[in-house]
Protein backbone atom coordinates (compact mmCIF):
# COMPACT_ATOMS: atom_id res chain seq x y z
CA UNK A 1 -47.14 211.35 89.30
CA UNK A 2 -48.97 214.03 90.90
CA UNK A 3 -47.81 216.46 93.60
CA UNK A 4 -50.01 219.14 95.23
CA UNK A 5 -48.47 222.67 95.79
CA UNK A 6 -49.67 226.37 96.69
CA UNK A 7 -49.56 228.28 93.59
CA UNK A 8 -48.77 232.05 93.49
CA UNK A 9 -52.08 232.65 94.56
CA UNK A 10 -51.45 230.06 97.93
CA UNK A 11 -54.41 227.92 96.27
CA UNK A 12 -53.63 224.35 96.17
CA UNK A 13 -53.07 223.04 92.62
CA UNK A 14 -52.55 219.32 91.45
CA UNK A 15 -49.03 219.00 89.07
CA UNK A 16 -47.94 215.82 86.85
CA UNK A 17 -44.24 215.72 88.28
CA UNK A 18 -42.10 213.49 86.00
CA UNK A 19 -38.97 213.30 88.40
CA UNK A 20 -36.84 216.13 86.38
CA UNK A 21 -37.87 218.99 87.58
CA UNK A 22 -40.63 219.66 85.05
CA UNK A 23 -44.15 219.84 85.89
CA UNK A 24 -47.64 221.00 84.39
CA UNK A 25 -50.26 222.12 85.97
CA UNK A 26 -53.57 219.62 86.07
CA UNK A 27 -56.40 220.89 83.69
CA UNK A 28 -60.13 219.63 83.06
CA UNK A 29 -59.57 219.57 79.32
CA UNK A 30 -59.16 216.47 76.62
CA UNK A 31 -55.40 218.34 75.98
CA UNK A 32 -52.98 219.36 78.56
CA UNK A 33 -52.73 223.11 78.39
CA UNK A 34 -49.15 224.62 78.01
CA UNK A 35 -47.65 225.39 81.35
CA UNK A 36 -47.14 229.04 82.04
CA UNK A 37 -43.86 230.19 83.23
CA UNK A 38 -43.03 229.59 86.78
CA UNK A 39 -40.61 230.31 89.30
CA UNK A 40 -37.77 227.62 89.78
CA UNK A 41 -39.08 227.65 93.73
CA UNK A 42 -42.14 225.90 92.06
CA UNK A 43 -40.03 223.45 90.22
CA UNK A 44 -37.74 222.88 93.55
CA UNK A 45 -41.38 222.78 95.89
CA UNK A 46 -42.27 220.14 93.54
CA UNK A 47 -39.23 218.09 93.75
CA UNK A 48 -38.41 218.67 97.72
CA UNK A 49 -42.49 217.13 98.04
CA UNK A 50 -41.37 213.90 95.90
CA UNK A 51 -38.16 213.54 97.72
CA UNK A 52 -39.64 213.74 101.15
CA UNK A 53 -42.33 211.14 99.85
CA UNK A 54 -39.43 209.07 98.66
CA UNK A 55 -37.39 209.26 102.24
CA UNK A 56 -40.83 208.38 104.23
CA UNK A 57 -42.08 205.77 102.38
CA UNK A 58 -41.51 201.95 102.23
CA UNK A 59 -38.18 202.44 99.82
CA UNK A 60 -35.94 203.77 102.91
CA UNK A 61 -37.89 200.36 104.72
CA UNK A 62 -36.30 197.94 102.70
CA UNK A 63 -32.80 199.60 102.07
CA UNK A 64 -32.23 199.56 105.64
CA UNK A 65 -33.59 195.72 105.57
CA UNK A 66 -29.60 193.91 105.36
CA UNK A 67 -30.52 190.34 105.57
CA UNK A 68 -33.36 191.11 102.44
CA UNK A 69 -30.16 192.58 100.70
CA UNK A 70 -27.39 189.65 101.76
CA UNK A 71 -30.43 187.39 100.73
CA UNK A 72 -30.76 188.95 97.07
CA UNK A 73 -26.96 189.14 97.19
CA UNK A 74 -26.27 185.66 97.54
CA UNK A 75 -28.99 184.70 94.95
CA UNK A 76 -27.66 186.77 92.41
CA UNK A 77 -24.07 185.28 92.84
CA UNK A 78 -25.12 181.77 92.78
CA UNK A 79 -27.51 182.04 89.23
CA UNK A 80 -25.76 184.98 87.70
CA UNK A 81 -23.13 183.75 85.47
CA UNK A 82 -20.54 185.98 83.72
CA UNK A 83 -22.02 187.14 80.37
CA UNK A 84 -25.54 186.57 81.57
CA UNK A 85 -28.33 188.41 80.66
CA UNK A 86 -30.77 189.97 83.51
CA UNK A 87 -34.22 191.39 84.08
CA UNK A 88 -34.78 193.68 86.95
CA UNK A 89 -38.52 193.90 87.69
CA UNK A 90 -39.57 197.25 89.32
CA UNK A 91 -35.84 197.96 90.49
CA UNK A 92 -37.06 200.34 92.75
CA UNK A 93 -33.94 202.17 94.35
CA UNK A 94 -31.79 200.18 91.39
CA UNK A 95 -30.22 198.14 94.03
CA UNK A 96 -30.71 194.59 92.64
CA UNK A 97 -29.28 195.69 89.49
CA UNK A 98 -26.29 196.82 90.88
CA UNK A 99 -26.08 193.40 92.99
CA UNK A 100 -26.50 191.48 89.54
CA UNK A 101 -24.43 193.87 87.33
CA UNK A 102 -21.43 192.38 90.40
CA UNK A 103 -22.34 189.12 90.23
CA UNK A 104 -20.34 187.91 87.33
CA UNK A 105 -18.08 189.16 84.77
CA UNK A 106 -19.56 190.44 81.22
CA UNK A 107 -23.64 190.96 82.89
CA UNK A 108 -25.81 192.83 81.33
CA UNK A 109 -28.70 194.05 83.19
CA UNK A 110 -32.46 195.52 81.56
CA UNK A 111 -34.35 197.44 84.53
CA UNK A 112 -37.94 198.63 84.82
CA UNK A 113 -40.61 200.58 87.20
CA UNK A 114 -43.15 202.25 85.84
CA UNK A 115 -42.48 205.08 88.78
CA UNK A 116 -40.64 208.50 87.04
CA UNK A 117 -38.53 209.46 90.40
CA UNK A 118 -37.63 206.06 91.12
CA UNK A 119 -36.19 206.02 87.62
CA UNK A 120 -34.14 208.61 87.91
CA UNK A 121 -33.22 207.83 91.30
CA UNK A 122 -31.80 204.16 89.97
CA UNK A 123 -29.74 206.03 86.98
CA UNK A 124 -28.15 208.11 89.95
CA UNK A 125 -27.72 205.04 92.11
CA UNK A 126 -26.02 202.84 89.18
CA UNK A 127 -24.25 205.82 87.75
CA UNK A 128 -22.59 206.04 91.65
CA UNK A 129 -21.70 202.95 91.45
CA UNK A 130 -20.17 202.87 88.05
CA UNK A 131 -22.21 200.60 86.03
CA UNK A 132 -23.98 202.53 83.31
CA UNK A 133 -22.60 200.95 80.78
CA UNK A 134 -23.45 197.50 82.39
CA UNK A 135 -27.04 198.92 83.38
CA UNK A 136 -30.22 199.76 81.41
CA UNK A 137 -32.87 201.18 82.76
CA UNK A 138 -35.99 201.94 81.19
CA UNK A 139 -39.43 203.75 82.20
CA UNK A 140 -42.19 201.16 81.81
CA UNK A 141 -43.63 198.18 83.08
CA UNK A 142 -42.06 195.00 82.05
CA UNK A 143 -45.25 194.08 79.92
CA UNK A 144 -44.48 196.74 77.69
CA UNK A 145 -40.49 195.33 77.62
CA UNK A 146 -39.94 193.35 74.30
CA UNK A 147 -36.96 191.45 73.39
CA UNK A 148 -34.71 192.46 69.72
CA UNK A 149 -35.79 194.51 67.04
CA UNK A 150 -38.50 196.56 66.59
CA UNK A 151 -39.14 197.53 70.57
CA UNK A 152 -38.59 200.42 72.29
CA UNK A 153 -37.56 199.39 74.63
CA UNK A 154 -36.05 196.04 74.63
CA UNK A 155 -33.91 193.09 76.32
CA UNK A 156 -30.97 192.13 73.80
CA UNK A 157 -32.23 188.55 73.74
CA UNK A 158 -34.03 186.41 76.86
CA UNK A 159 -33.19 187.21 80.03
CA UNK A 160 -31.04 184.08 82.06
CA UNK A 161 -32.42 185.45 85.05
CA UNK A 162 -35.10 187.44 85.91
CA UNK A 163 -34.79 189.13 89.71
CA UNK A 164 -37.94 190.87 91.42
CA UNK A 165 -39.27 192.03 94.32
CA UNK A 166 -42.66 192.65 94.23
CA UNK A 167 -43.45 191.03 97.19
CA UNK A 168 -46.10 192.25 99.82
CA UNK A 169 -47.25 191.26 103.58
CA UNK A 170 -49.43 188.77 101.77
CA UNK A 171 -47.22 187.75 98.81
CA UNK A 172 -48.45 188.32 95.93
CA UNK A 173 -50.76 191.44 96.45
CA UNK A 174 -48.36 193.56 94.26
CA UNK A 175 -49.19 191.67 91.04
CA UNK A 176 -46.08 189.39 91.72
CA UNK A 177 -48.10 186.16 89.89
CA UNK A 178 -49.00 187.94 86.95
CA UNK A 179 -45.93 189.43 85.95
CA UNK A 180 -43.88 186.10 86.99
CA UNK A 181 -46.23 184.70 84.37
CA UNK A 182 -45.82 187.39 81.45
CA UNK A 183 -41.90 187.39 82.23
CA UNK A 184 -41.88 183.40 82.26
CA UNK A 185 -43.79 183.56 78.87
CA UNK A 186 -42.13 186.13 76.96
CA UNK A 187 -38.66 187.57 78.44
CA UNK A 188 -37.40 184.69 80.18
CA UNK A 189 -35.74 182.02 78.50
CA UNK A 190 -36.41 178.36 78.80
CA UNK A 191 -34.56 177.08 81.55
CA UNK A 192 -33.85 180.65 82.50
CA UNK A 193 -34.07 181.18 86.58
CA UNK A 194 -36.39 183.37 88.44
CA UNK A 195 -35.34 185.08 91.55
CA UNK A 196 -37.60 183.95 93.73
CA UNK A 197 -38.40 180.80 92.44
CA UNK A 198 -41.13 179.50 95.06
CA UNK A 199 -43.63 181.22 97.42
CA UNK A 200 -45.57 179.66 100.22
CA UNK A 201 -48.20 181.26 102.43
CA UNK A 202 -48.75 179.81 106.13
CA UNK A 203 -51.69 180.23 108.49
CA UNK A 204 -51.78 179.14 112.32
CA UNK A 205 -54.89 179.19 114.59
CA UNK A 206 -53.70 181.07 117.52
CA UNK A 207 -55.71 182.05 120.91
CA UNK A 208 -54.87 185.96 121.29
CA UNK A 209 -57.33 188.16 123.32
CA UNK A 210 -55.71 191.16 122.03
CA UNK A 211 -56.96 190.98 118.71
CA UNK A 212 -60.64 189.21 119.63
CA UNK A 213 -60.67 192.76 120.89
CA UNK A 214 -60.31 194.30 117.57
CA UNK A 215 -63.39 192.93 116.62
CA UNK A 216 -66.58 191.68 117.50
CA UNK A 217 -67.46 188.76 115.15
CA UNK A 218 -70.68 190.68 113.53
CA UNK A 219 -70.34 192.50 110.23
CA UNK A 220 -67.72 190.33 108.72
CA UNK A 221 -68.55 189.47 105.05
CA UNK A 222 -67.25 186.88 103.10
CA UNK A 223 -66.80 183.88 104.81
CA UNK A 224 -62.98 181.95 104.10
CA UNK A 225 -62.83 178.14 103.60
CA UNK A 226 -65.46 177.59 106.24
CA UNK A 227 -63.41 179.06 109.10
CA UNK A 228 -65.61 181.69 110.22
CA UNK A 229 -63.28 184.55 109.09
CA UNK A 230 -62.85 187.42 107.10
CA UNK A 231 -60.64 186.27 104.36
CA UNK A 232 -58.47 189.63 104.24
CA UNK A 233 -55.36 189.45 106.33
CA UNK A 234 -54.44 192.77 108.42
CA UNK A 235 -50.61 193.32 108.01
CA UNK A 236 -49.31 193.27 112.29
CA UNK A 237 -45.94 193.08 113.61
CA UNK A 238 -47.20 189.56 115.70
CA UNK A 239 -44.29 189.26 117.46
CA UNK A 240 -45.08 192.48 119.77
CA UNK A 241 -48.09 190.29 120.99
CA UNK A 242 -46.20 187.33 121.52
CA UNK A 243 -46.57 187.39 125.90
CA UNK A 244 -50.56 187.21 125.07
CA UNK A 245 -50.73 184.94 122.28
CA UNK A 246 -51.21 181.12 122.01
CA UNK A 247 -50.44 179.13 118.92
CA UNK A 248 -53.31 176.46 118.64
CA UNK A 249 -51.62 173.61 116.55
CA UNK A 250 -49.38 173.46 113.49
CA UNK A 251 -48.36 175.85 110.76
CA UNK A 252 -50.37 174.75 107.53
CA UNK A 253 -49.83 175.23 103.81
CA UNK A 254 -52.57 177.54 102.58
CA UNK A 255 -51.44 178.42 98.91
CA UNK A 256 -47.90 177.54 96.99
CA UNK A 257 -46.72 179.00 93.86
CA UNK A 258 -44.26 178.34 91.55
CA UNK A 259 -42.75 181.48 90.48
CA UNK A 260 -40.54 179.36 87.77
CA UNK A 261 -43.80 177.70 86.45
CA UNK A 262 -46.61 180.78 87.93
CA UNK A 263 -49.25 178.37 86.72
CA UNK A 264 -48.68 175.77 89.18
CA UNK A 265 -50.65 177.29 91.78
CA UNK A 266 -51.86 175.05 94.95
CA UNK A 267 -54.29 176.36 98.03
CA UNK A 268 -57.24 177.04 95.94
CA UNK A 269 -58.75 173.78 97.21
CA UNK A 270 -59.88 174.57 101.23
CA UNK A 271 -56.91 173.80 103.62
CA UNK A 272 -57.68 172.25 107.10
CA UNK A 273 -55.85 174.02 109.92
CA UNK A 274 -55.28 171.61 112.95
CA UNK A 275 -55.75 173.12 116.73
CA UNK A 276 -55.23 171.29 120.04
CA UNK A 277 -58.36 169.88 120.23
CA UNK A 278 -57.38 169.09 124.21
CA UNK A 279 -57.20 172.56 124.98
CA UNK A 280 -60.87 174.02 125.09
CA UNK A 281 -59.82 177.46 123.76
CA UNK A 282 -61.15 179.52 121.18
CA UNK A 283 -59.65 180.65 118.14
CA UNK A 284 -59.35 184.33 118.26
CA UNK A 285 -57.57 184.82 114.93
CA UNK A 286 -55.47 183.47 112.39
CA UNK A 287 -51.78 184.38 111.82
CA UNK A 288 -50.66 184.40 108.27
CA UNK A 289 -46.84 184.62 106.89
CA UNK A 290 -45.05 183.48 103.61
CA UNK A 291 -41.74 181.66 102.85
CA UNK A 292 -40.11 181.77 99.51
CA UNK A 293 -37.11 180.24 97.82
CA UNK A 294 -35.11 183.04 96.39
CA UNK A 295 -32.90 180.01 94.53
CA UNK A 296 -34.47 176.69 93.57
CA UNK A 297 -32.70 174.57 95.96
CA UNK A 298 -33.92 176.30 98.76
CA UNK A 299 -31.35 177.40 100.09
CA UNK A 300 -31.54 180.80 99.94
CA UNK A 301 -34.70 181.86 101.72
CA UNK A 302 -36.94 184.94 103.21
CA UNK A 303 -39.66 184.66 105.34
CA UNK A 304 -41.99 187.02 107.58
CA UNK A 305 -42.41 184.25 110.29
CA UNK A 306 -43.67 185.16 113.88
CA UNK A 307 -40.77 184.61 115.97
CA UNK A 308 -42.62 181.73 117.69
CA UNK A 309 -42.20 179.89 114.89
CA UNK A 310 -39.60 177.04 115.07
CA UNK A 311 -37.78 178.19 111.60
CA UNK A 312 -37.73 181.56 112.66
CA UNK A 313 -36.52 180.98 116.12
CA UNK A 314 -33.24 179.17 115.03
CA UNK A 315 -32.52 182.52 113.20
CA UNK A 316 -30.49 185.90 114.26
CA UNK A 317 -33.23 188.19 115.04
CA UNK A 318 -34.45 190.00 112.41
CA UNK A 319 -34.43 194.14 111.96
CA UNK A 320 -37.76 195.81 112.70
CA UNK A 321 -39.28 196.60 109.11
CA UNK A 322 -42.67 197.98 107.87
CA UNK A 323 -42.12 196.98 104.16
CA UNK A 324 -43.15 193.35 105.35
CA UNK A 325 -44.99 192.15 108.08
CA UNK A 326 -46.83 188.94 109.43
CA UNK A 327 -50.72 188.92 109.18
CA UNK A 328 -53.81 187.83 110.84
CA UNK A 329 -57.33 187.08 109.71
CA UNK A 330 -60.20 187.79 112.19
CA UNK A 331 -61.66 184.34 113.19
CA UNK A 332 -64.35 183.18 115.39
CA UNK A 333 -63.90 179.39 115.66
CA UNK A 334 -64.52 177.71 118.79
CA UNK A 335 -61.98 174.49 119.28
């Protein structure tokens, strides 16, 4: 990755920071030329930069997000069984690893993200908890994983289970579909689970003022499904507008994946939203959550459901987190 530091000079300079300690400075050449010598301040200004990164950005988020945790927990302990093989995709902090390496007896877990520091973070993490020798973890996407002989680095046959979480304010904006689909083809065995198994995105028409006032219904471009809307939905914790906001009918369906069988995709077709049709109001904007099945029965599930929502509201309130949010899409329908 790259970090920018004051040289010697106090000019800002651009360095390719791999997560040891080693860096090189940025040049305009085809080659990288050699590093000259420099201070071990340089090295440690480098490293304090990517720590402080790592302790403000979304990875601190979701550690301190417990029911996302017990959620992954219990997922692992229900599909992991003891000699089981499992994928970690982009373990992050290598916290799922650890929660699969404990699942069972015997596991054997493969790791990847393609992101140096959180690399070496993970080794740290699963070397803390004791589990190197039941813990891989390699530097590369899981594209470039193969399984056996002849692969640098490798899986020691199929996975069982493959864990993940890729998962964004509006699913699947982190590539989540595309990798379920190269892990389902290649590193997953038939039959094999995948943690999650099912996704669902939800949209409600709702009557806010609040966020009418964000915008004033010129200038959108691309129209979505007819609605009148700007298809891109703005991550927004909803529930801090819940005094001024009025849902206007039913949840709906808008898309539903299959993370088990990625090419069993539903939503592309247009989806009707219902609104109270007695009620004269206008549609102001659309909130958008997901849902998804971490097991396949269901039973194990995560959601980023407005607290207005009947599901949601028979839960224990859930910690305030930026990792994942509820939506909206701008809309400009007229009940």
């Amino acid at each position: 990755m790259f970090v920018q530091r004051l040289n010697s000079a106090g000019v800002p300079e651009w360095v390719v920071y791999d997560g040891t300690g080693a860096d090189q400075t940025s040049t305009d050449g085809d080659d990288p030329a050699p590093s000259p010598p420099r201070r071990d301040s340089g090295r440690d200004a480098a490293a304090s930069a990517v720590a402080a990164a790592l302790a403000g950005s979304l990875y601190a988020d979701m550690l301190h997000d417990r029911p996302r945790a017990a959620a992954y927990a219990a997922a692992l302990a229900s599909l992991v069984t003891p000699g089981a093989v499992v994928l970690d995709v982009g373990t992050g902090t290598g916290l799922l690893s650890i929660l699969a390496a404990r699942a069972a007896p015997g596991v054997a877990v493969v790791a990847c993200d393609q992101f140096p520091p959180m690399v070496r973070l993970a080794k740290e993490t699963v070397a803390a908890a004791g589990l190197t020798s039941s813990v891989t973890i390699h530097a590369c996407r899981s594209d470039e994983l193969g399984v056996g002989c002849g692969s640098t680095a490798l899986l020691p046959r199929q996975a069982d289970v493959a864990v993940s979480e890729i998962l964004d304010s509006i699913l699947l904006g982190e590539g989540a579909l595309p990798t379920a689909v190269d892990v389902g083809a290649r590193l997953l065995r038939p039959g094999g689970a995948a943690i999650p198994a099912r996704g669902r995105v939800l949209a409600q028409a709702v009557a806010c003022p609040a966020l009418r006032a964000c915008w004033d219904g010129s200038g959108w471009v691309g129209r979505a499904a007819g609605l009148g809307c700007d298809p891109a939905p703005r991550p927004l914790h909803l529930d801090g507008l819940a005094g001024g906001l009025v849902p206007l009918g039913p949840p709906s369906v808008i898309l539903a994946v299959d993370l088990t069988r990625p090419a069993a995709v539903s939503g592309r077709e247009r989806a009707r939203l219902q609104a109270d049709a007695a009620a004269a109001t206008p549609v102001d904007a659309l909130a958008v959550w997901w849902e998804v099945d971490l097991t396949p029965d269901g039973r194990v599930r995560l959601d980023t459901a407005p607290g207005w929502v009947s599901a949601r509201a028979q839960q224990p309130p859930r910690p305030w987190t930026d990792h994942w949010r509820s939506c909206w899409v701008p809309c400009a329908l007229a009940v």
